[in-house]
Each structure stands twice: as structure tokens, then as C-alpha cells.
Protein backbone atom coordinates (compact mmCIF):
# COMPACT_ATOMS: atom_id res chain seq x y z
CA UNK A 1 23.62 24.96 -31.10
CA UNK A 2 24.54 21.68 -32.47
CA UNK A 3 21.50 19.28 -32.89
CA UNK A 4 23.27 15.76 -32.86
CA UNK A 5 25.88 15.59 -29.44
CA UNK A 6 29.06 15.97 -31.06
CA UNK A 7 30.45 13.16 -28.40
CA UNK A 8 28.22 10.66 -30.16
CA UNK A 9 30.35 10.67 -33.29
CA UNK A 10 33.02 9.66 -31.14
CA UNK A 11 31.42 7.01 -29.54
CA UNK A 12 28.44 5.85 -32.00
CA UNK A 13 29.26 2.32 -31.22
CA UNK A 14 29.14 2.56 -27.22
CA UNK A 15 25.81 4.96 -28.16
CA UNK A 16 24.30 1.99 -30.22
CA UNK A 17 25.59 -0.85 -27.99
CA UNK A 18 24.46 0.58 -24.56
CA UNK A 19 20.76 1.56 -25.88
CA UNK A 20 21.12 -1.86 -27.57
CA UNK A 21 21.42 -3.39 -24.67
CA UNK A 22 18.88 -1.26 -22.61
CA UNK A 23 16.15 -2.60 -25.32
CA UNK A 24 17.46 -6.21 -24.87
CA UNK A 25 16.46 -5.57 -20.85
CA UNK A 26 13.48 -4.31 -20.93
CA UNK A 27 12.54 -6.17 -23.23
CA UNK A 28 12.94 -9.55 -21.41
CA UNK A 29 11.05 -7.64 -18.71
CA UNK A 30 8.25 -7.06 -21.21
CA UNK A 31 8.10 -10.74 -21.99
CA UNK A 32 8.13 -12.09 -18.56
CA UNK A 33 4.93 -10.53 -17.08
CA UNK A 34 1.93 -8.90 -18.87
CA UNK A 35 3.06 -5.22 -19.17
CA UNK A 36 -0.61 -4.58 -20.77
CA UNK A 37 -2.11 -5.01 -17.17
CA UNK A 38 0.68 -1.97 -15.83
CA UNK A 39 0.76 0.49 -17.90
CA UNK A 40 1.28 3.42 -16.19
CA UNK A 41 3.62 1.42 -13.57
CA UNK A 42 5.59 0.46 -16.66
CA UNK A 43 6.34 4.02 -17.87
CA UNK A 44 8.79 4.43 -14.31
CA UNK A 45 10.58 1.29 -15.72
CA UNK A 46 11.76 2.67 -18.75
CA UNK A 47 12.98 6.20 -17.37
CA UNK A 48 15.01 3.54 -15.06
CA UNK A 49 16.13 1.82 -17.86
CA UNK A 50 16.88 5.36 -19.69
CA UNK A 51 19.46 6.23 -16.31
CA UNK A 52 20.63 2.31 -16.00
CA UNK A 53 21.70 2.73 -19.67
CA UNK A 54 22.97 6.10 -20.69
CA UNK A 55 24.18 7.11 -16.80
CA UNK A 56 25.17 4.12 -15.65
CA UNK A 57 27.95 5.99 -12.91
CA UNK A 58 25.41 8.34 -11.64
CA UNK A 59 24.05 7.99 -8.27
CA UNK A 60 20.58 7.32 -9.43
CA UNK A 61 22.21 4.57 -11.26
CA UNK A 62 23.54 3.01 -8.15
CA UNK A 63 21.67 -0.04 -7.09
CA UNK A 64 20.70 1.55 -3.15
CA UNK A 65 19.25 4.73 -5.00
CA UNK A 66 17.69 2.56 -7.65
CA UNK A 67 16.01 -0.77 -5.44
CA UNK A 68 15.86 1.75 -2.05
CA UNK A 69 14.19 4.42 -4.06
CA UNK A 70 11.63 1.73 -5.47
CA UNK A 71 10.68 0.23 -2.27
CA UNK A 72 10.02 3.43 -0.83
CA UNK A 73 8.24 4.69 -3.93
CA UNK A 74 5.92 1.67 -4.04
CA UNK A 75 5.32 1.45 -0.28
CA UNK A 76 4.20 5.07 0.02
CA UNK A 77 2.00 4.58 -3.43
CA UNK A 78 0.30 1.54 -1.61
CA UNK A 79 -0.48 3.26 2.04
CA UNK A 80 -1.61 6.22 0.06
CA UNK A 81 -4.35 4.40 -2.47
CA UNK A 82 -5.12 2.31 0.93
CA UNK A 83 -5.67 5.43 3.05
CA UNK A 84 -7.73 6.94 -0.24
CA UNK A 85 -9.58 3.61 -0.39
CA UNK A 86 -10.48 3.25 3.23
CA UNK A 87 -11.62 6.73 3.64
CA UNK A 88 -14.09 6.73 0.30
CA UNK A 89 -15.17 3.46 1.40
CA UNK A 90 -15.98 4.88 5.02
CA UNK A 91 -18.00 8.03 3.23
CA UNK A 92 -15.63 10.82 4.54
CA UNK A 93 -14.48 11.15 1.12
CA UNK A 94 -16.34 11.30 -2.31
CA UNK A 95 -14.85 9.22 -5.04
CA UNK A 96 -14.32 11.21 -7.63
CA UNK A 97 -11.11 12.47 -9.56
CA UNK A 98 -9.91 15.49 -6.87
CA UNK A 99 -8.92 13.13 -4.09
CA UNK A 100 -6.62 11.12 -5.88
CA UNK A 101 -5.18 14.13 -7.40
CA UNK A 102 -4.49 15.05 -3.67
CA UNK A 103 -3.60 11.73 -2.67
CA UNK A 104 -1.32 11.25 -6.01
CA UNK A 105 0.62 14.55 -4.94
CA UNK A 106 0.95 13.93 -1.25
CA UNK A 107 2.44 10.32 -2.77
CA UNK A 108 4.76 11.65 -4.86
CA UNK A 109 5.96 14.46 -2.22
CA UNK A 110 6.07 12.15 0.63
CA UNK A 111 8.26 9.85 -1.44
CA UNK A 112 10.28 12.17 -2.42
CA UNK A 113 11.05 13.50 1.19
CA UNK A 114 11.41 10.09 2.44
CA UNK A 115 13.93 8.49 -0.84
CA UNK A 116 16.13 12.00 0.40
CA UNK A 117 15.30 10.84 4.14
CA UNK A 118 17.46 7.15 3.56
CA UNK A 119 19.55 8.95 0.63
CA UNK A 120 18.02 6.44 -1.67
CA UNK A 121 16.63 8.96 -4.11
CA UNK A 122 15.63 7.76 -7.67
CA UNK A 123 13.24 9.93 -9.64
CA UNK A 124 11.22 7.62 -11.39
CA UNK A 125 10.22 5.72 -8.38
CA UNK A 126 8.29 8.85 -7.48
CA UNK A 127 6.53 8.19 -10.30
CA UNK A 128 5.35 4.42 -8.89
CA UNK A 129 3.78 6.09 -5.95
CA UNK A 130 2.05 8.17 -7.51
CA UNK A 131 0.87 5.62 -10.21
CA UNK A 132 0.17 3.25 -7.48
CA UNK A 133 -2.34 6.10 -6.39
CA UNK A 134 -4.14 6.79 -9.91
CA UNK A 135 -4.21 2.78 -10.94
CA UNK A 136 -6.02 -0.26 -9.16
CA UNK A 137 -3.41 -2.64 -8.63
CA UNK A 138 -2.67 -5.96 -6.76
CA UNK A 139 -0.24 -7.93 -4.65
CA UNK A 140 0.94 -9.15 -8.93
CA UNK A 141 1.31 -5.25 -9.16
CA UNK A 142 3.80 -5.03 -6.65
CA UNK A 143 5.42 -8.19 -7.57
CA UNK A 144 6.09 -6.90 -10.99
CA UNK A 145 7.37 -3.38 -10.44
CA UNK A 146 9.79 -5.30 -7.89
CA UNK A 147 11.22 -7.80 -9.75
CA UNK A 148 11.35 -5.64 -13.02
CA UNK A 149 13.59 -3.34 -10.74
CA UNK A 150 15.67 -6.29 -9.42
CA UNK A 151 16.32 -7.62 -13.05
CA UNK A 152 17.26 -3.76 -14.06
CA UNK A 153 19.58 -3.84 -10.55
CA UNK A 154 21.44 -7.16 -11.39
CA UNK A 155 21.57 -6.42 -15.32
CA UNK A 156 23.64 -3.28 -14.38
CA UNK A 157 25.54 -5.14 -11.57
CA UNK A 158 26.56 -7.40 -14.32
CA UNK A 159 27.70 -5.32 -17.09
CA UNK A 160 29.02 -2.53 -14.69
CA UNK A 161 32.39 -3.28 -16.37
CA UNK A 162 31.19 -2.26 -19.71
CA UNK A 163 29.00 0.40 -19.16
CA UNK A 164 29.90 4.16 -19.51
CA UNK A 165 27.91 7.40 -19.03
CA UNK A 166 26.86 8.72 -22.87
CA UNK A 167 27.13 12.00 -21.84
């Protein structure tokens, strides 16, 4: 077993322009809002920009998967934390770390059925709803994983031409 991918000998440039570029993006992402608020929101982002970059002709790469899978996967994050939220504040729940465990898996499976559901399935925005669930977050919350994603979306639209799949 080979450590180094013997294709990136061949293609060291493409390797080192592609990830180049997949810095650049999130990067101006970065910049624009205050990642330091979104931590854990912010970790989907760059598995998205990992796929947009290196698998840029695979279906998660494709912009319905990608911005369909997000909307679902933040949607479902927000109705779950709000159903968690209303029934701690209404006493049938106790507030401790075992509901939102609960609530953070129901997120991520009901996502998950649902992204399959409208064939609009991108793995990391299973990871929104259930970081939606485990983080306090605001209508700026929502904004920002939503824009970030339509940046990503119409950074790959533009440089579909010039993007290949590194593996």
C-alpha cells in the first residue's frame, strides 16, 4: 500500500491548484461573517468545501444536492432545537445534555430521510441539523450557513470548467 496517491504525481499541479482554490473560498467566507460566533456550523462548510473541491463531478457536488441538502439540513436543525426548546421551556422535558442528544439524532436521521426524500442528499448538511440542535443560534445563524453555501454553489458554478475530480 502506497502512502502518497500515485495519481497525484501526475497531476500535482491540478492537486495544488484545486485545494488552492478551495482555501481562497473559504476563506473569503471566513472574512465576510464572524466564523468565531459558528463554530460548530462552520465545520459542515469545510467538508462542503472538501467535496466542492476535490469531487467537483460527484452528485454531492451538484448544486440541487449541495443548496437542497442545506435547506433541508438547516430547516430540520431549527424545528428540532424549537421543538427541544418549547418542550423544556413547558417542563415536560429536563434540560440537561440527554435530550439534545435525542433531539440531535432524530435531526440528523430525519434529515437524512428527508435530503433522500427530494434526492437532494449532501452529507455534511446532516451535520447543520444536528449542530443547529447542540448550538444556540439566531436568524444571523441561518443567514450565514446560507449564504456561505450559496457562495460555495456559485464559486463551483463558475469554475465548473476547470474543475476535475482528484481522485
Amino acid at each position: 500500500m502506497k502512502l502518497i496517491d500515485p495519481k497525484v504525481k501526475l497531476n500535482m499541479k491540478r492537486y495544488i491548484f484545486q485545494c488552492s482554490l478551495a482555501t481562497v473560498a473559504i476563506l473569503m467566507i471566513f472574512l465576510i461573517f464572524d466564523v468565531l460566533e459558528y463554530t460548530t456550523i462552520v465545520a459542515s462548510l469545510g467538508a462542503t468545501t472538501f467535496i466542492i473541491f476535490t469531487m467537483p463531478k460527484s452528485y454531492a457536488s451538484r448544486i440541487r444536492p449541495l443548496i437542497g441538502g442545506y435547506i433541508v439540513g438547516t430547516l430540520v436543525g431549527m424545528l428540532s432545537r424549537l421543538i427541544l426548546e418549547i418542550l423544556i421551556m413547558m417542563n415536560f422535558i429536563s434540560p440537561h445534555s440527554r435530550p439534545f442528544v435525542i433531539f440531535a439524532a432524530l435531526a440528523v436521521g430525519l434529515a437524512t430521510f428527508l435530503m433522500t426524500l427530494v434526492n437532494a442528499e449532501h452529507p455534511p448538511a446532516a451535520g447543520v441539523a444536528m449542530a443547529l440542535v447542540f448550538n444556540n443560534w439566531n436568524h444571523w445563524t441561518i443567514v450565514f450557513v446560507l449564504t456561505a453555501v450559496a457562495i460555495l454553489a456559485g464559486i463551483k458554478i463558475a469554475l465548473r470548467p476547470v474543475l476535475k475530480n482528484l481522485y
